[in-house]
PDB file of N, CA and C in Angstrom:
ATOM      1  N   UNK A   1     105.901  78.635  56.067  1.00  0.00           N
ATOM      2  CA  UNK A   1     105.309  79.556  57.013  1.00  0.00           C
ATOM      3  C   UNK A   1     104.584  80.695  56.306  1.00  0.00           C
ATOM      4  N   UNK A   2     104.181  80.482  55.155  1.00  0.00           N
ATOM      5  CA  UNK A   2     103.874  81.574  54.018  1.00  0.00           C
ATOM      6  C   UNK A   2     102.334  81.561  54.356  1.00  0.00           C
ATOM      7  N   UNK A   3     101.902  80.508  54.552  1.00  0.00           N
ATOM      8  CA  UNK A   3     100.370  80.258  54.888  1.00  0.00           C
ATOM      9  C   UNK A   3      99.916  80.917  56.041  1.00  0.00           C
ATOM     10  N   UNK A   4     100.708  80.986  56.884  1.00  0.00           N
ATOM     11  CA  UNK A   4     100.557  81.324  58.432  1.00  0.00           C
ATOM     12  C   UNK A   4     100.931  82.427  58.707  1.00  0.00           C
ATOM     13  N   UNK A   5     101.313  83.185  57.704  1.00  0.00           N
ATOM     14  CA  UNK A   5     102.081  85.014  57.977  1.00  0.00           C
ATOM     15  C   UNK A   5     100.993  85.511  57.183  1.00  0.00           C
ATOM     16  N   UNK A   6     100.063  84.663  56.046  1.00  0.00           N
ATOM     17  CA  UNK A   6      98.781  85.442  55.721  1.00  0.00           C
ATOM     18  C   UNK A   6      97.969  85.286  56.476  1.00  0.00           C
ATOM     19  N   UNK A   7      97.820  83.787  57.475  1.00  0.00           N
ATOM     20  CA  UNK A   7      96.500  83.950  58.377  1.00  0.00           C
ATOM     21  C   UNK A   7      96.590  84.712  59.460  1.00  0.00           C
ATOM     22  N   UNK A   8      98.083  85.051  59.990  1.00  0.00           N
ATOM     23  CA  UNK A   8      97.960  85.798  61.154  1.00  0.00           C
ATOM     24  C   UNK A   8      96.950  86.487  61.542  1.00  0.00           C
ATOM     25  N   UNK A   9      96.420  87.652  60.843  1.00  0.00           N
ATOM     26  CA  UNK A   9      95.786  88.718  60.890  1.00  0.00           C
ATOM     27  C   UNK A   9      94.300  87.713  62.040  1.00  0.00           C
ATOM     28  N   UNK A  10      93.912  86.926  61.191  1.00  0.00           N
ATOM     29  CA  UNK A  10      93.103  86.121  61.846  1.00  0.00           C
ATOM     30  C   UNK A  10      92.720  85.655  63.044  1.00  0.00           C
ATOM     31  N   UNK A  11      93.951  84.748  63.046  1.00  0.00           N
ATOM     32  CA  UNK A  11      94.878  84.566  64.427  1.00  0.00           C
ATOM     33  C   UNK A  11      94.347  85.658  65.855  1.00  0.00           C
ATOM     34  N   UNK A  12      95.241  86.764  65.476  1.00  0.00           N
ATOM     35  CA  UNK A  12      95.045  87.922  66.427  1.00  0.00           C
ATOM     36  C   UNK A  12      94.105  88.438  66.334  1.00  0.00           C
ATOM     37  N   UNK A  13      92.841  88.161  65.719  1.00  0.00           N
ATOM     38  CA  UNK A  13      91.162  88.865  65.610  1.00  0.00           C
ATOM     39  C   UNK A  13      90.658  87.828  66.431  1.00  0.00           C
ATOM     40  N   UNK A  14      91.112  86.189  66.849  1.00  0.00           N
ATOM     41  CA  UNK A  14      90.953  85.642  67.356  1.00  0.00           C
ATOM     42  C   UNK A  14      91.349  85.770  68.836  1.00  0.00           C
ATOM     43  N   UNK A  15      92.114  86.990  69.417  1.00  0.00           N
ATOM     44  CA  UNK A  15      92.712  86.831  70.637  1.00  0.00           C
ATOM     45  C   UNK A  15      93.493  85.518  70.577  1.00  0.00           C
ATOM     46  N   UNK A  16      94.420  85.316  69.545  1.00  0.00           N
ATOM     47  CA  UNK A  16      95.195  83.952  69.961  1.00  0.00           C
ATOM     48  C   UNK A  16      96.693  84.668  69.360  1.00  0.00           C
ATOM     49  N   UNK A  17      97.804  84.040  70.516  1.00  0.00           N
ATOM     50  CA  UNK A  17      98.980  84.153  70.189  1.00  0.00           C
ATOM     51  C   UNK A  17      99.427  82.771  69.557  1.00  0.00           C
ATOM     52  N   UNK A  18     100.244  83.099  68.665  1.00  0.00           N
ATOM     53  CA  UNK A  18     101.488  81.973  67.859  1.00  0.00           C
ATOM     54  C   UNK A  18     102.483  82.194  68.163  1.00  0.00           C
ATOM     55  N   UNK A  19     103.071  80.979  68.293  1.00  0.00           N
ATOM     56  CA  UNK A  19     104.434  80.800  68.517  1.00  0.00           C
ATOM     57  C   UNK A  19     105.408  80.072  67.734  1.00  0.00           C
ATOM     58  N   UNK A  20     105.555  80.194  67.067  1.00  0.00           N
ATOM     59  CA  UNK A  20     106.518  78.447  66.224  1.00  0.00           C
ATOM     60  C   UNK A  20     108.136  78.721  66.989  1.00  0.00           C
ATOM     61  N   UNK A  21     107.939  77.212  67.224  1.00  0.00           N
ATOM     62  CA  UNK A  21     108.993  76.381  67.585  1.00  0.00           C
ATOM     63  C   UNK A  21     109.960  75.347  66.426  1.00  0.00           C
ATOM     64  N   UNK A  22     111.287  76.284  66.359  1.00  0.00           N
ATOM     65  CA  UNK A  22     111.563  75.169  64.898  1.00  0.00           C
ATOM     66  C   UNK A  22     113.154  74.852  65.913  1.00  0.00           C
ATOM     67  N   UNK A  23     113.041  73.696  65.331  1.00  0.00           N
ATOM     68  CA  UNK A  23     114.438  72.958  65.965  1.00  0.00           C
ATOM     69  C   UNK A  23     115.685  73.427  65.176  1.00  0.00           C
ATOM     70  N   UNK A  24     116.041  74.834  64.782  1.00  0.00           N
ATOM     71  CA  UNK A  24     116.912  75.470  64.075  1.00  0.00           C
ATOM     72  C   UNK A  24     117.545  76.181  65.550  1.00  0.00           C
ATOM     73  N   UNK A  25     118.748  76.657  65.181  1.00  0.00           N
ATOM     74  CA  UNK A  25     120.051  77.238  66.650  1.00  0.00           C
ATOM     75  C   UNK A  25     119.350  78.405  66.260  1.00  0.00           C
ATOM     76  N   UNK A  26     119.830  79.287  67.066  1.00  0.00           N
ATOM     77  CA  UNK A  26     119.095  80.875  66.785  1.00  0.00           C
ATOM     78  C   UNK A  26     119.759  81.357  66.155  1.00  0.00           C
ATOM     79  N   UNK A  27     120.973  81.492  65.919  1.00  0.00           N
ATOM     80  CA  UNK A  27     121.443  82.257  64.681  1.00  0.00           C
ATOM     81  C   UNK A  27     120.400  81.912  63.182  1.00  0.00           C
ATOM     82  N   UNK A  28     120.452  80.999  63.163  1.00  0.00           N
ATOM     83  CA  UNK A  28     119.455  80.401  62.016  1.00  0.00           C
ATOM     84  C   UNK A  28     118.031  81.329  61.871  1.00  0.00           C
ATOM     85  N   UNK A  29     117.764  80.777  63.247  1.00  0.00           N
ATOM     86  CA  UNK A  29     116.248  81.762  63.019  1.00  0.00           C
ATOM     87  C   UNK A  29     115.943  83.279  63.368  1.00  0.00           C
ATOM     88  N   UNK A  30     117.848  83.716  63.761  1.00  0.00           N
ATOM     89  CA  UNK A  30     117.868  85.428  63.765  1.00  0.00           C
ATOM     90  C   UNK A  30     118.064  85.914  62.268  1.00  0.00           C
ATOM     91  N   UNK A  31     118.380  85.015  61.548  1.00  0.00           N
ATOM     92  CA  UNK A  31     118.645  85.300  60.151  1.00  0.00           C
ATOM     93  C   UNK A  31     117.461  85.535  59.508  1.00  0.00           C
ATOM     94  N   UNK A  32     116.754  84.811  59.838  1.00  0.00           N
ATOM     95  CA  UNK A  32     115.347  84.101  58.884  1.00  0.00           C
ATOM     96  C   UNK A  32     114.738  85.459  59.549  1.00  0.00           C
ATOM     97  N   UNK A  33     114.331  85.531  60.842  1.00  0.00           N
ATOM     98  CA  UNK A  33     113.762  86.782  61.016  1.00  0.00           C
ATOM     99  C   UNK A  33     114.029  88.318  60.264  1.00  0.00           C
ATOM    100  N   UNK A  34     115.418  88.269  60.495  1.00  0.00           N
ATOM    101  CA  UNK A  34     115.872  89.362  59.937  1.00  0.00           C
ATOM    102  C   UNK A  34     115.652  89.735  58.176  1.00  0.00           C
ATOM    103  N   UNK A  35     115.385  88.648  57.696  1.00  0.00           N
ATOM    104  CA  UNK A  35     115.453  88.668  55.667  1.00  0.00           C
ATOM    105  C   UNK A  35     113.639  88.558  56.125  1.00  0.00           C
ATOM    106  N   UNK A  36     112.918  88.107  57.030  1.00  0.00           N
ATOM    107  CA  UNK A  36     111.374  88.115  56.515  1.00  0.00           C
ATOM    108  C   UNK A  36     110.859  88.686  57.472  1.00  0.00           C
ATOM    109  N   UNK A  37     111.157  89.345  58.516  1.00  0.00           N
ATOM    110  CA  UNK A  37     110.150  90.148  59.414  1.00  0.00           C
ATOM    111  C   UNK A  37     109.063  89.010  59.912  1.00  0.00           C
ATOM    112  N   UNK A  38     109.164  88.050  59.870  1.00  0.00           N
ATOM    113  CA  UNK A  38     107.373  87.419  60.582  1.00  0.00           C
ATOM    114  C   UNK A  38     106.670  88.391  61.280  1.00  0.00           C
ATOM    115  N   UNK A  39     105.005  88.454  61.340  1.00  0.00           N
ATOM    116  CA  UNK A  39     104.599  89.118  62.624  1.00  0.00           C
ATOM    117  C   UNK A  39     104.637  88.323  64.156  1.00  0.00           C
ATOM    118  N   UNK A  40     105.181  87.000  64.205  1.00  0.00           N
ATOM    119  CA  UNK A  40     104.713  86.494  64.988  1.00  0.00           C
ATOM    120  C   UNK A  40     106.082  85.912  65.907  1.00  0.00           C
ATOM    121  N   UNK A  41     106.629  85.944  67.209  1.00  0.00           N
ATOM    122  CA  UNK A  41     108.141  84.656  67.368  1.00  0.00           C
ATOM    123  C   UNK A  41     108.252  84.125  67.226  1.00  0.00           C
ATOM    124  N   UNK A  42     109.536  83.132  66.637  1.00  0.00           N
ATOM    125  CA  UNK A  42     109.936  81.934  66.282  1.00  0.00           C
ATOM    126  C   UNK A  42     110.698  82.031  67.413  1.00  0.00           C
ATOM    127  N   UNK A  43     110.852  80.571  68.153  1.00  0.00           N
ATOM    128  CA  UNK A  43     111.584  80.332  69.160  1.00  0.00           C
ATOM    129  C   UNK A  43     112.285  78.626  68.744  1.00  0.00           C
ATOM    130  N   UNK A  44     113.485  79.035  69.363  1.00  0.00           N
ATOM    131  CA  UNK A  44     114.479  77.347  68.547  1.00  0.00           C
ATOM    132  C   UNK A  44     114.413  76.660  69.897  1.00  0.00           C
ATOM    133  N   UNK A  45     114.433  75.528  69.225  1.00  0.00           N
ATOM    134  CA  UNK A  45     114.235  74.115  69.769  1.00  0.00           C
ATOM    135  C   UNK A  45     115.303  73.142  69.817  1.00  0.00           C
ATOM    136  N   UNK A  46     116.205  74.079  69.480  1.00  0.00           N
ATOM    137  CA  UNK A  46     117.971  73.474  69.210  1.00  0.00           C
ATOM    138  C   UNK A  46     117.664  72.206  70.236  1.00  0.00           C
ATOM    139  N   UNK A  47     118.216  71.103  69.493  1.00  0.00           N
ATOM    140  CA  UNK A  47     118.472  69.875  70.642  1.00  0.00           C
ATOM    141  C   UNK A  47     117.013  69.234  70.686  1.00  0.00           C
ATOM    142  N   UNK A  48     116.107  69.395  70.100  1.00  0.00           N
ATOM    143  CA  UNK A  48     114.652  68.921  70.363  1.00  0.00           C
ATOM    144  C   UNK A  48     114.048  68.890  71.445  1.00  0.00           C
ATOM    145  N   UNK A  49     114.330  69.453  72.271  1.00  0.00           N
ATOM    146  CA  UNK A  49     113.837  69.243  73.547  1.00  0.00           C
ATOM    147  C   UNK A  49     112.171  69.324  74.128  1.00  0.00           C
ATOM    148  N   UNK A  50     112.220  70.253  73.517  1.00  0.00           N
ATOM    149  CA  UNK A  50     110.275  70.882  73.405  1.00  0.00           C
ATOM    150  C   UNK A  50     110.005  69.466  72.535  1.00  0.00           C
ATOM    151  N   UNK A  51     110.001  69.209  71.439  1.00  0.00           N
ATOM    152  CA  UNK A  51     109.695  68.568  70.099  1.00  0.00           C
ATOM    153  C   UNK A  51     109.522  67.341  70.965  1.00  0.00           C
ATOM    154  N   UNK A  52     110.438  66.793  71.557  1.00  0.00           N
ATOM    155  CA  UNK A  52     110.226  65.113  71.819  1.00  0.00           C
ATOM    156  C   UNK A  52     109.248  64.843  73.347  1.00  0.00           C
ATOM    157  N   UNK A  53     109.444  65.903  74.132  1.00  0.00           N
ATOM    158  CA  UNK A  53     108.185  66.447  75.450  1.00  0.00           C
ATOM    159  C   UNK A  53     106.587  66.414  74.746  1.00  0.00           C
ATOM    160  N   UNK A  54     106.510  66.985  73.102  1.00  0.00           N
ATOM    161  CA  UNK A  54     104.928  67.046  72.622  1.00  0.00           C
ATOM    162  C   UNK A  54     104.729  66.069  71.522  1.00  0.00           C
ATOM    163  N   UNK A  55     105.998  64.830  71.875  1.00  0.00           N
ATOM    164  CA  UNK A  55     106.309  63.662  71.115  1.00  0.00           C
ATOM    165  C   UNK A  55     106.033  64.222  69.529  1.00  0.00           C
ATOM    166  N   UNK A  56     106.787  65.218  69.036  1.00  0.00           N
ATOM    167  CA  UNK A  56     106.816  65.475  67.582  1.00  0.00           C
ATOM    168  C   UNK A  56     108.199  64.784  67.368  1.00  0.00           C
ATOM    169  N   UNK A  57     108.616  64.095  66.606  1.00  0.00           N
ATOM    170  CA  UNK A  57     109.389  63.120  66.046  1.00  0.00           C
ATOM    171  C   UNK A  57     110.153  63.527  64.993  1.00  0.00           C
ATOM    172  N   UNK A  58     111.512  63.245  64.936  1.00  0.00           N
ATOM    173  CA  UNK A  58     112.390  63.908  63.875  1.00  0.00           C
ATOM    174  C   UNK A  58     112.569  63.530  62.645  1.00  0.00           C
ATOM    175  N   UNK A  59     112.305  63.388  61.733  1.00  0.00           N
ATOM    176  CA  UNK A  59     112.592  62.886  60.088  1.00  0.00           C
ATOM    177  C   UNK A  59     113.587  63.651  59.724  1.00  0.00           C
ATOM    178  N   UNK A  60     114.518  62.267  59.656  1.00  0.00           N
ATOM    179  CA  UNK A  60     116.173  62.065  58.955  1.00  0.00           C
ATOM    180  C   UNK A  60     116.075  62.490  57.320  1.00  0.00           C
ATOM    181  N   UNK A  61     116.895  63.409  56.920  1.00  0.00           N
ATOM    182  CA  UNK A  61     117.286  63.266  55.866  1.00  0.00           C
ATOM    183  C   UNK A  61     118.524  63.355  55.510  1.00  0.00           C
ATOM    184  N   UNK A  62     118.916  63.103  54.144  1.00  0.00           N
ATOM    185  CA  UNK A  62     120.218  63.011  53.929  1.00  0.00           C
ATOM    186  C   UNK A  62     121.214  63.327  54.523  1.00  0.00           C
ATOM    187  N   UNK A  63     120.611  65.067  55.053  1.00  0.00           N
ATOM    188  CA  UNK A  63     121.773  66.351  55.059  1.00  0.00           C
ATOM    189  C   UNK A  63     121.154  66.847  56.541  1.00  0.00           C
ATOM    190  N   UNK A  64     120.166  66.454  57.017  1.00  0.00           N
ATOM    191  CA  UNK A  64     119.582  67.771  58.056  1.00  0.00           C
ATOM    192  C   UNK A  64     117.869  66.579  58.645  1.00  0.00           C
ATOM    193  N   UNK A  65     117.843  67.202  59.903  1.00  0.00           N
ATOM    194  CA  UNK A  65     117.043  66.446  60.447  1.00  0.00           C
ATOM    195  C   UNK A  65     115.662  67.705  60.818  1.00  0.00           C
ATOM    196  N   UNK A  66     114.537  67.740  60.097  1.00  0.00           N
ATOM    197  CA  UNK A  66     113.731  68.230  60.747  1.00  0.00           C
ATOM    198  C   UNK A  66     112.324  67.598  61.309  1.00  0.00           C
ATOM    199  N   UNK A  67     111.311  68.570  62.048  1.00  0.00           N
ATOM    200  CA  UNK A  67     110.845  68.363  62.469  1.00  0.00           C
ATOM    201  C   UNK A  67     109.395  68.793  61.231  1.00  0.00           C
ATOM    202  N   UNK A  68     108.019  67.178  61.758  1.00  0.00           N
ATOM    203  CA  UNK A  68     106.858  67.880  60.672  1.00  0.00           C
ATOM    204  C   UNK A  68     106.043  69.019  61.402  1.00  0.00           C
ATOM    205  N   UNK A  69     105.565  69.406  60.359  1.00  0.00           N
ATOM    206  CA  UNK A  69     104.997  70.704  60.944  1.00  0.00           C
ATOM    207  C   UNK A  69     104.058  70.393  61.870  1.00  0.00           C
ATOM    208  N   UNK A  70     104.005  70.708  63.388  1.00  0.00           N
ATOM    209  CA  UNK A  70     102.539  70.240  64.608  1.00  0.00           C
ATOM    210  C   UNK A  70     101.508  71.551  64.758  1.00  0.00           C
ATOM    211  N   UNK A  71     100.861  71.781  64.820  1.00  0.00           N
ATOM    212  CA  UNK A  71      99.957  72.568  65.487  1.00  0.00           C
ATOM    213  C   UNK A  71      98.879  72.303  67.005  1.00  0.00           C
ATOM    214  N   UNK A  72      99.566  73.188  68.046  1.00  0.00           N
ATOM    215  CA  UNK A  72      98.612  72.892  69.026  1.00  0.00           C
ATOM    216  C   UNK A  72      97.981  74.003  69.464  1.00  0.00           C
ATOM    217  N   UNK A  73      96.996  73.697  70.231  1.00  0.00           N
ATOM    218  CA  UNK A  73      95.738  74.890  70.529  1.00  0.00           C
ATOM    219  C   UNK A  73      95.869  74.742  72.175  1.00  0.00           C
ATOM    220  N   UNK A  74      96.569  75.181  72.730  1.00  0.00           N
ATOM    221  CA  UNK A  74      96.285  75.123  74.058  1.00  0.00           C
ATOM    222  C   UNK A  74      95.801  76.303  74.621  1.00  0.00           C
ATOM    223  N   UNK A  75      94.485  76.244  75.735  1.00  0.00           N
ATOM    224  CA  UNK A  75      94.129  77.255  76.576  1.00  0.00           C
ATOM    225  C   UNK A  75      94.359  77.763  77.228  1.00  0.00           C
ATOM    226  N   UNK A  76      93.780  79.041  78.151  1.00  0.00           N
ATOM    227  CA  UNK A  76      94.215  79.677  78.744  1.00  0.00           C
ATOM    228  C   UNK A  76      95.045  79.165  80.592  1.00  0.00           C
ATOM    229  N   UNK A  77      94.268  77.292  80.377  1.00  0.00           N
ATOM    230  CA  UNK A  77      94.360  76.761  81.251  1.00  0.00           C
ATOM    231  C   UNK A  77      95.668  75.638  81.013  1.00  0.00           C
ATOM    232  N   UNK A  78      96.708  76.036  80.214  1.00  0.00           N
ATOM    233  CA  UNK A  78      97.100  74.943  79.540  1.00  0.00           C
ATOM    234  C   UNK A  78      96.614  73.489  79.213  1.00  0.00           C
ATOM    235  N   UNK A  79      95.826  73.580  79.081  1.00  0.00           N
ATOM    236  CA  UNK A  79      95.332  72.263  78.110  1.00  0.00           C
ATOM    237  C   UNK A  79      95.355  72.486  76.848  1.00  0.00           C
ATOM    238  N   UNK A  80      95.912  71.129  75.816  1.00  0.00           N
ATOM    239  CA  UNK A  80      96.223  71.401  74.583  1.00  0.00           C
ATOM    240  C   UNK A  80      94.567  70.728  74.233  1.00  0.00           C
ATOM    241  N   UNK A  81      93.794  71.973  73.554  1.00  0.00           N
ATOM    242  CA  UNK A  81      92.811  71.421  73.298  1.00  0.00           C
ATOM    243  C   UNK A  81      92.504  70.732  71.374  1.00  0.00           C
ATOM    244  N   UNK A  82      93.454  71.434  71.010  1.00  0.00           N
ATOM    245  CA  UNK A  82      93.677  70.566  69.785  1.00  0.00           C
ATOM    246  C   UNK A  82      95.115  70.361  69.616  1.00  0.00           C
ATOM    247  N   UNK A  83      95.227  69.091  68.658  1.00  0.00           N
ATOM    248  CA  UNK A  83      96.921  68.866  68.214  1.00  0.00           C
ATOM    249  C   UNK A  83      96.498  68.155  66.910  1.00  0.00           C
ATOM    250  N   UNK A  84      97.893  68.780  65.946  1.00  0.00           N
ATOM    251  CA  UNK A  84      97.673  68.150  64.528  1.00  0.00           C
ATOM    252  C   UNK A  84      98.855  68.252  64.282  1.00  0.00           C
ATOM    253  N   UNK A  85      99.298  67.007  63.861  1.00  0.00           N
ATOM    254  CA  UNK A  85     100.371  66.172  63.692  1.00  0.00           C
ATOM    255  C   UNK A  85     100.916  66.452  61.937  1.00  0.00           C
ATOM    256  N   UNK A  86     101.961  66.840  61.560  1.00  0.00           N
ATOM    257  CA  UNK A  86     102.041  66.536  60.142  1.00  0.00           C
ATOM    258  C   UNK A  86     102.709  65.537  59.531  1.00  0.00           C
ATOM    259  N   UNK A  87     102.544  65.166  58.289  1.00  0.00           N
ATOM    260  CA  UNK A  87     103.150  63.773  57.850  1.00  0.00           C
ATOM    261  C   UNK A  87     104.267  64.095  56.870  1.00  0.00           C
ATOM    262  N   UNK A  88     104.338  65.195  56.747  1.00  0.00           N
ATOM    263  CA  UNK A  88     106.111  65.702  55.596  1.00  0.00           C
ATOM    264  C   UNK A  88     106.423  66.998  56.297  1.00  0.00           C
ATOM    265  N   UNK A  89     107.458  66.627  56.161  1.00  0.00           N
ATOM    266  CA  UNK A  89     108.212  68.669  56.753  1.00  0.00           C
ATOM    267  C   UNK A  89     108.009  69.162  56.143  1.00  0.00           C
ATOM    268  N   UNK A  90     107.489  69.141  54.583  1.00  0.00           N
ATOM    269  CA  UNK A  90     107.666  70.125  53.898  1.00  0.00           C
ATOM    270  C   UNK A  90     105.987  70.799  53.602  1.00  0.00           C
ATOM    271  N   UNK A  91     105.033  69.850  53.545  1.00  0.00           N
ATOM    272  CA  UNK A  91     103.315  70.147  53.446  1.00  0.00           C
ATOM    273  C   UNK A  91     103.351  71.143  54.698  1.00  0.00           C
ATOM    274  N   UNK A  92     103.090  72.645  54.277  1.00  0.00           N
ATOM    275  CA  UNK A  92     102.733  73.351  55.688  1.00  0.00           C
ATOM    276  C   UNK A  92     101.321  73.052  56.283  1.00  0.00           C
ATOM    277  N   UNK A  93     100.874  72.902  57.399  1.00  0.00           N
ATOM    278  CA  UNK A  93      99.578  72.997  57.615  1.00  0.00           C
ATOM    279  C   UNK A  93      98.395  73.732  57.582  1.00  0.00           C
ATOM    280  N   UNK A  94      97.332  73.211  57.503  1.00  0.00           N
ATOM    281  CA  UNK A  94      96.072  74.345  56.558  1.00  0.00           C
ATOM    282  C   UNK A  94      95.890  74.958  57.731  1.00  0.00           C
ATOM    283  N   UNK A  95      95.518  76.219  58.049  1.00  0.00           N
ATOM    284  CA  UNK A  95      95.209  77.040  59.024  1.00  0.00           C
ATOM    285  C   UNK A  95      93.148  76.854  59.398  1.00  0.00           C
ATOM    286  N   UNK A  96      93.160  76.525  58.248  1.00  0.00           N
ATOM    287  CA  UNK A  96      91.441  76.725  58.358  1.00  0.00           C
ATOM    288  C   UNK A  96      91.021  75.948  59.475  1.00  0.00           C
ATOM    289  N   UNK A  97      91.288  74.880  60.020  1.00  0.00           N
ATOM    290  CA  UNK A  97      90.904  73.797  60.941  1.00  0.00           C
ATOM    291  C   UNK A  97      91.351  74.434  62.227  1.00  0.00           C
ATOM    292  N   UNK A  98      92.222  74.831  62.614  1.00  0.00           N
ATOM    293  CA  UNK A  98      92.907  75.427  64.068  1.00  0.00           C
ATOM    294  C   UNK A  98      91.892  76.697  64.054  1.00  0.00           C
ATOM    295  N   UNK A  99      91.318  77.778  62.913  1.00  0.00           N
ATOM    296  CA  UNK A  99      90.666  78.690  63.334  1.00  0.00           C
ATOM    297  C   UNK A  99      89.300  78.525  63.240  1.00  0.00           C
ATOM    298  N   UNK A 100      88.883  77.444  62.698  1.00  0.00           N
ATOM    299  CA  UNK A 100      87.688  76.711  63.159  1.00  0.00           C
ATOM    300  C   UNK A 100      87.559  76.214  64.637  1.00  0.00           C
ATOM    301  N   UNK A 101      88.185  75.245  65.200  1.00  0.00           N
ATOM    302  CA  UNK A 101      88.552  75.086  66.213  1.00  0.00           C
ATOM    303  C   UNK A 101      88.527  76.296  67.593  1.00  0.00           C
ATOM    304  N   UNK A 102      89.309  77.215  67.313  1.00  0.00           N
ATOM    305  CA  UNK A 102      89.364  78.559  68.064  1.00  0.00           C
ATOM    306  C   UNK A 102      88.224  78.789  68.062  1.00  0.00           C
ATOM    307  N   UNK A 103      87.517  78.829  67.087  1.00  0.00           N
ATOM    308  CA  UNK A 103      85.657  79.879  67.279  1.00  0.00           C
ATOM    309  C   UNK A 103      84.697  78.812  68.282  1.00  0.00           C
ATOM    310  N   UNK A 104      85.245  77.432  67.940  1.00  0.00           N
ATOM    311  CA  UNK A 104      84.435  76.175  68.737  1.00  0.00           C
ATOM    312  C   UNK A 104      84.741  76.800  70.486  1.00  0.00           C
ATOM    313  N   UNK A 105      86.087  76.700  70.761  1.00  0.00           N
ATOM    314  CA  UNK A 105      86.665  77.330  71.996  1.00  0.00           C
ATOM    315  C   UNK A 105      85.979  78.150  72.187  1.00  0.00           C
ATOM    316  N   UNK A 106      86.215  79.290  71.705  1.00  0.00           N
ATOM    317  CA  UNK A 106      85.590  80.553  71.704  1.00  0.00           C
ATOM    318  C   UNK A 106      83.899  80.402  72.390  1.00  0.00           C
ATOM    319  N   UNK A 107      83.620  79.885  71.914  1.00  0.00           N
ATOM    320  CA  UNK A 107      81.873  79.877  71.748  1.00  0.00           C
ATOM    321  C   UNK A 107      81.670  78.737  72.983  1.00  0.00           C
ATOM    322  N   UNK A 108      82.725  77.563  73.393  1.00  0.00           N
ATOM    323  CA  UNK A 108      82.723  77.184  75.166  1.00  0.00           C
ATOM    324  C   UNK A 108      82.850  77.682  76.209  1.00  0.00           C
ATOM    325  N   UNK A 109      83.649  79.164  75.804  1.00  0.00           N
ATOM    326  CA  UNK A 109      84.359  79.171  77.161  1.00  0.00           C
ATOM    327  C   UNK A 109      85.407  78.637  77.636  1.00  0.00           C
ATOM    328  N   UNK A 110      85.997  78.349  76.424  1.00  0.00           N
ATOM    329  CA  UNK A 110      87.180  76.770  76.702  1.00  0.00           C
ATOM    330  C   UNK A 110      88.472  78.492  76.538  1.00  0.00           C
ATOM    331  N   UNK A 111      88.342  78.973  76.583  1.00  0.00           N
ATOM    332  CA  UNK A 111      89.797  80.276  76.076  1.00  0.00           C
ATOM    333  C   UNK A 111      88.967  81.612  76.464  1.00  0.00           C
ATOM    334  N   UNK A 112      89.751  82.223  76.959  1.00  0.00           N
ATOM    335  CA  UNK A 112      88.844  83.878  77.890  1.00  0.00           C
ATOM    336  C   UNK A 112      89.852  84.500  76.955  1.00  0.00           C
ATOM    337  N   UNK A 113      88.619  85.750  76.614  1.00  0.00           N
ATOM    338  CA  UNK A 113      89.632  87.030  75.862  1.00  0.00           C
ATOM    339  C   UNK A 113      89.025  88.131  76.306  1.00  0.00           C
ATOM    340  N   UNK A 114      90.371  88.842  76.298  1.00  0.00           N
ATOM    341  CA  UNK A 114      90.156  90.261  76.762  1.00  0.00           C
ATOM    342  C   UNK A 114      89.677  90.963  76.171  1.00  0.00           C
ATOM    343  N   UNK A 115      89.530  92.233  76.387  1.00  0.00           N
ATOM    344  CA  UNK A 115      88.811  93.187  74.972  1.00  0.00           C
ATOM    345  C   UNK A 115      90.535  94.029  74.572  1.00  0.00           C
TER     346      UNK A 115
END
């Protein structure tokens, strides 16, 4: 999430909120908050429930089951107008493509921003 706490700034010049969803209990991710401050919420997914609804799929490992990293772009209309799927839990995803994407939106009319 190291990639994505530098693009934030971006993000929110974009009028776009983030959210990550990690399939960790909340104690887990009150911890994680608490040792790194994110600017942004993490909300748990304990039980996968969200995860298997946006068919993101769990990879077994030895010790612990997570989820690969997804990115979706949904509008102001809920429509997910982009989704990107990852192929290791551990490769974070490049931000450059989702804020490419946003300016495409942006420049449709596909996402309204306020001033």
């Amino acid at each position: 999430m190291a990639q994505l706490r530098r693009d934030y700034p971006e993000f929110k010049a974009a009028n776009t909120e983030v959210l990550v969803v990690l399939p960790n209990g909340p104690k887990l991710i009150a911890r994680h908050v608490s040792r790194h401050a994110p600017p942004y919420p993490i909300l748990s997914d304990k039980g996968a429930q969200v995860a298997e609804q946006y068919a993101i799929h769990p990879k077994q490992t030895m010790l612990l089951t997570t989820m690969t990293p997804t990115v979706f772009l949904i509008d102001t209309n809920a429509v997910i107008r982009y989704a990107s799927y990852g192929t290791s839990f551990i490769k974070e995803p490049d931000n450059a493509e989702p804020l490419r994407v946003l300016a495409q939106m942006r420049a449709a009319k596909q996402i309204s921003f306020s001033p």
